[in-house]
Protein backbone atom coordinates (compact mmCIF):
# COMPACT_ATOMS: atom_id res chain seq x y z
CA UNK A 1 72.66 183.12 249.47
CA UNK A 2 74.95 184.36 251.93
CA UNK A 3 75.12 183.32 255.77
CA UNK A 4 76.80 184.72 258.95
CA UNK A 5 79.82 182.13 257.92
CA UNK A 6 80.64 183.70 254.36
CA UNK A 7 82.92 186.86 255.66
CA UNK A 8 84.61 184.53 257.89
CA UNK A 9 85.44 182.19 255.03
CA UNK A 10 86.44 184.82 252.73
CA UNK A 11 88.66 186.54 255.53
CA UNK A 12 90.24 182.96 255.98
CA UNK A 13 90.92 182.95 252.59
CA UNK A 14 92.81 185.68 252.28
CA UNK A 15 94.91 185.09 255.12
CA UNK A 16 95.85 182.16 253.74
CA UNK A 17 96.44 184.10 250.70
CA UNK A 18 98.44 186.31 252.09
CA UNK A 19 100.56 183.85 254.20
CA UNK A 20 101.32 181.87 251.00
CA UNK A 21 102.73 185.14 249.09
CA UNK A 22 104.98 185.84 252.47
CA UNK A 23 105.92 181.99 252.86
CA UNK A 24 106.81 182.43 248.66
CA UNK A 25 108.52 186.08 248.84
CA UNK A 26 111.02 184.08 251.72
CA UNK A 27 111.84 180.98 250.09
CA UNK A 28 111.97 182.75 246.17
CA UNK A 29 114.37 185.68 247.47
CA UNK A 30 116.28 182.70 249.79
CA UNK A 31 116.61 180.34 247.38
CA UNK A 32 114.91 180.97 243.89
CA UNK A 33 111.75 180.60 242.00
CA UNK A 34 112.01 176.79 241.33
CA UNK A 35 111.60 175.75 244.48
CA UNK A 36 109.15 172.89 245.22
CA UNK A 37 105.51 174.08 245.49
CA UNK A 38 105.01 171.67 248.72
CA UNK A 39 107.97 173.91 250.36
CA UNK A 40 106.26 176.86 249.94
CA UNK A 41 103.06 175.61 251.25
CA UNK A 42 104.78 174.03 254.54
CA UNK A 43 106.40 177.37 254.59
CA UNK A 44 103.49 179.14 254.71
CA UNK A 45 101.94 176.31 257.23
CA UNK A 46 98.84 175.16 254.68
CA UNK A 47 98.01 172.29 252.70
CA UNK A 48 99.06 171.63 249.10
CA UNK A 49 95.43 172.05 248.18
CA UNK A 50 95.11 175.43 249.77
CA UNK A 51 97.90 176.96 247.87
CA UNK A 52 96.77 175.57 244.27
CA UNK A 53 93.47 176.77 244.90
CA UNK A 54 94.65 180.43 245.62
CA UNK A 55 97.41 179.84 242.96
CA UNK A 56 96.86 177.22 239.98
CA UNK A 57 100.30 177.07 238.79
CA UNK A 58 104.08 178.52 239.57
CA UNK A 59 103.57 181.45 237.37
CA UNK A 60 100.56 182.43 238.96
CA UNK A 61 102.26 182.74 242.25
CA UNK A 62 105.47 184.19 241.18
CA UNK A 63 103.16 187.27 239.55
CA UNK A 64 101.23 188.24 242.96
CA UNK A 65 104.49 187.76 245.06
CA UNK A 66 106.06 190.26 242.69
CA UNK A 67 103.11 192.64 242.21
CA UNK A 68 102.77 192.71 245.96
CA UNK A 69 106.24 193.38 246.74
CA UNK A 70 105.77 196.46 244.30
CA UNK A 71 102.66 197.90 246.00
CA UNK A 72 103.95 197.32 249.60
CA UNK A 73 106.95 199.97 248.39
CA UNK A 74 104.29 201.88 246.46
CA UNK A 75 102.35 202.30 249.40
CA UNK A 76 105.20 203.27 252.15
CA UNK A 77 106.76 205.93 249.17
CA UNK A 78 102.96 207.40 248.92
CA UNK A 79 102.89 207.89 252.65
CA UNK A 80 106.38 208.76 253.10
CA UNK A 81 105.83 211.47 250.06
CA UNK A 82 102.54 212.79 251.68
CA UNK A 83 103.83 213.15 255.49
CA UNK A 84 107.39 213.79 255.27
CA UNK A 85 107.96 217.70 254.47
CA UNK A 86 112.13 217.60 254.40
CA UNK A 87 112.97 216.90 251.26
CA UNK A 88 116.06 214.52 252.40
CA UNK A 89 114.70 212.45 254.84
CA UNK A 90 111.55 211.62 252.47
CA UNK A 91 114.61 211.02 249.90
CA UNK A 92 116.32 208.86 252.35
CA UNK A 93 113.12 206.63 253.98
CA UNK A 94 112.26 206.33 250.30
CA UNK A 95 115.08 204.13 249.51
CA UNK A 96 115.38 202.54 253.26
CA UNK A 97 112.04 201.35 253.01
CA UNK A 98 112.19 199.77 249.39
CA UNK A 99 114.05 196.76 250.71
CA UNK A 100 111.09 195.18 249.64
CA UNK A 101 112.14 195.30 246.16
CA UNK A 102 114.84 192.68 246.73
CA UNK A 103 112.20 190.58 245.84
CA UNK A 104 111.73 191.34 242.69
CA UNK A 105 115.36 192.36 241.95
CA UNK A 106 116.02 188.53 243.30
CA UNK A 107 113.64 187.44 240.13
CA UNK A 108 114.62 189.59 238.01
CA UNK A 109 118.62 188.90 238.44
CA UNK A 110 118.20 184.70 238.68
CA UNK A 111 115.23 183.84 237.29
CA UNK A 112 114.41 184.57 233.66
CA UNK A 113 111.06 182.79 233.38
CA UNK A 114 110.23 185.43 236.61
CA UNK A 115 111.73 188.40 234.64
CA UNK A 116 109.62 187.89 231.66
CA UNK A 117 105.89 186.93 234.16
CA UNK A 118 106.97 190.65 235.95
CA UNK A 119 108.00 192.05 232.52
CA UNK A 120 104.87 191.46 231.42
CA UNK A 121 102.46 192.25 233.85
CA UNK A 122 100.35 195.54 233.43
CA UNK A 123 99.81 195.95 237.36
CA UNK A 124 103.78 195.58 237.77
CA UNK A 125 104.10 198.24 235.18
CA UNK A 126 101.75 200.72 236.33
CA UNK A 127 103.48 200.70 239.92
CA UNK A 128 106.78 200.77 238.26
CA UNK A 129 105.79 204.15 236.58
CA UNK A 130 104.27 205.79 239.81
CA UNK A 131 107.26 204.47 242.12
CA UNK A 132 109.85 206.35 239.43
CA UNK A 133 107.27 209.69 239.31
CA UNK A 134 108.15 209.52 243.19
CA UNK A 135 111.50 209.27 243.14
CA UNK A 136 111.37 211.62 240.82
CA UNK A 137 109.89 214.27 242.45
CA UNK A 138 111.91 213.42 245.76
CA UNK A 139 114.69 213.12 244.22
CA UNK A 140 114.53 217.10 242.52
CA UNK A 141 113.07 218.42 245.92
CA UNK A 142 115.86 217.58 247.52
CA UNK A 143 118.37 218.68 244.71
CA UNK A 144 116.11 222.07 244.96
CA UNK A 145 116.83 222.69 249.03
CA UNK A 146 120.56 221.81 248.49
CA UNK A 147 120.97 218.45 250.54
CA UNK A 148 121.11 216.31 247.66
CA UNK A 149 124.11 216.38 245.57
CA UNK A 150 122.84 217.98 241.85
CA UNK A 151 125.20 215.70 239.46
CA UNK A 152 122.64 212.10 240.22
CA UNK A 153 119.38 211.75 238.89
CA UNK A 154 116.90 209.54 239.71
CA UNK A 155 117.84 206.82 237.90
CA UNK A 156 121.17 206.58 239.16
CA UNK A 157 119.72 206.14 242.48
CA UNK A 158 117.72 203.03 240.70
CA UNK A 159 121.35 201.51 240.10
CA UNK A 160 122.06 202.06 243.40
CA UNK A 161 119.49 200.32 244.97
CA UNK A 162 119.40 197.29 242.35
CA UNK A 163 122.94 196.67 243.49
CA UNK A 164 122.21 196.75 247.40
CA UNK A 165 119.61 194.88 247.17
CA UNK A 166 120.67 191.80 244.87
CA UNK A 167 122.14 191.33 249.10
CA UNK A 168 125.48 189.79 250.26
CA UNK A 169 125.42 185.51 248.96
CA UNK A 170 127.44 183.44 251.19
CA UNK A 171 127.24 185.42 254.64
CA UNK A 172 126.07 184.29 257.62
CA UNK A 173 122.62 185.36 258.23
CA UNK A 174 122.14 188.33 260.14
CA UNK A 175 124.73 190.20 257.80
CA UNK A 176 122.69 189.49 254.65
CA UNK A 177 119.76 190.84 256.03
CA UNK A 178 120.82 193.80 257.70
CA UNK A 179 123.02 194.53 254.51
CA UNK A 180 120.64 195.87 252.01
CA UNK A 181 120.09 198.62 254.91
CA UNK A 182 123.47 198.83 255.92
CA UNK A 183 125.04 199.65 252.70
CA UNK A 184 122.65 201.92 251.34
CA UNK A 185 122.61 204.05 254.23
CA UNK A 186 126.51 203.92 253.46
CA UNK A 187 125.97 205.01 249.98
CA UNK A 188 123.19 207.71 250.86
CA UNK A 189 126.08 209.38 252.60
CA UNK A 190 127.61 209.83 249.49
CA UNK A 191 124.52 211.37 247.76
CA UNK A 192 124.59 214.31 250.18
CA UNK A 193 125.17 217.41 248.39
CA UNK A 194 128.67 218.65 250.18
CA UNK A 195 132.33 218.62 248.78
CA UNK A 196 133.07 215.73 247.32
CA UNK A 197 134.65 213.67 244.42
CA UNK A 198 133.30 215.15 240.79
CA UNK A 199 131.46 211.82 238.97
CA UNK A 200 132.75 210.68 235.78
CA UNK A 201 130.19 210.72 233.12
CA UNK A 202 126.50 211.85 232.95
CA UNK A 203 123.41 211.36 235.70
CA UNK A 204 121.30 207.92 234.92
CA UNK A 205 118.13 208.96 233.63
CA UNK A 206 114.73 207.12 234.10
CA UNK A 207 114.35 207.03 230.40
CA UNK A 208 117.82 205.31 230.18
CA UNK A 209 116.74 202.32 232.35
CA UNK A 210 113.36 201.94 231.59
CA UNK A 211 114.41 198.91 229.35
CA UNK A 212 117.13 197.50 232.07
CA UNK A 213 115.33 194.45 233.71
CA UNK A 214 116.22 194.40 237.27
CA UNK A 215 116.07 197.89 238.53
CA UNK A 216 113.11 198.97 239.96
CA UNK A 217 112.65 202.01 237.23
């Protein structure tokens, strides 16, 4: 039996839901994955009960924070690959807009127990592959209209990214979190496809960091 109550419940559930995985996404990327659960919870301004209801244990929690951090990028590189039709700036808001990513780049550089939950999650996975086939294509649309230098590959920008956004330790605030968006609009500058310095070696491929824990490819 249902009554006029039950979508009101359900809707307060899931804000609560979703205010524990942004209270958890703060505090793990701030200050790691051990952090007490009661921390989180006052965080996210609900009661102890509330959160272990929505999430039984640590683990539990530490898998939705990362699989939504992966489908809040998935989503934004969807639209961005749909609406934008210039190859470079689709490129470009791409990689601006994956700062949600530090997240799980956070987990994956600190925490092991995190690296192996995200490691092993099949939803993780699955948005893994479709964020790369993105980047992919962006990445060889842009290398086609000439505004993307042709010697990087896609998973070179992957390194790139994994390095911005493990974020500046020891700063004062507002420099470490305007720096995963200051630098890597620095280091897009160097990815335009003008004269420049030759690179030593050969591009990054996908396939070469499938296996890399860390990146988001």
């Amino acid at each position: 039996m249902t009554t006029d109550a039950t979508p009101r419940l359900r809707a307060d559930a899931r804000r609560n839901r979703d205010r524990i995985i942004a209270a958890a996404r703060t505090v793990f990327t701030e200050r790691g994955t051990e952090v007490p659960m009661e921390e989180i919870a006052r965080a996210a301004g609900v009661g102890i009960g509330t959160l272990y209801r929505r999430f039984p244990d640590r683990d539990s929690l530490i898998g939705a924070v990362g699989r939504d951090a992966f489908q809040r990028v998935l989503d934004e590189a969807r639209t961005i690959s749909d609406r934008e039709s210039d190859p470079w700036r689709a490129l470009t808001g791409f990689l601006l807009r994956a700062v949600d990513l530090r997240t799980v780049i956070r987990f994956s550089m600190l925490s092991p127990r995190a690296r192996g939950i995200l490691g092993a999650d099949p939803e993780v996975e699955q948005a893994r592959n479709e964020l790369l086939e993105i980047l992919d294509g962006l990445v060889r649309a842009a290398q086609a209209n000439g505004s993307l230098r042709p010697d990087v590959s896609s998973g070179d920008l992957g390194v790139i990214l994994s390095l911005v956004l493990q974020g500046v330790h020891g700063a004062p605030d507002d420099i470490r979190h305007e720096a995963p968006a200051r630098y890597l609009t620095l280091m897009l500058d160097g990815l335009q496809a003008r004269p420049g310095t030759p690179l030593p070696g050969r591009p990054v491929t996908a396939a070469d960091i499938a296996m890399v824990r860390g990146v988001p490819g």
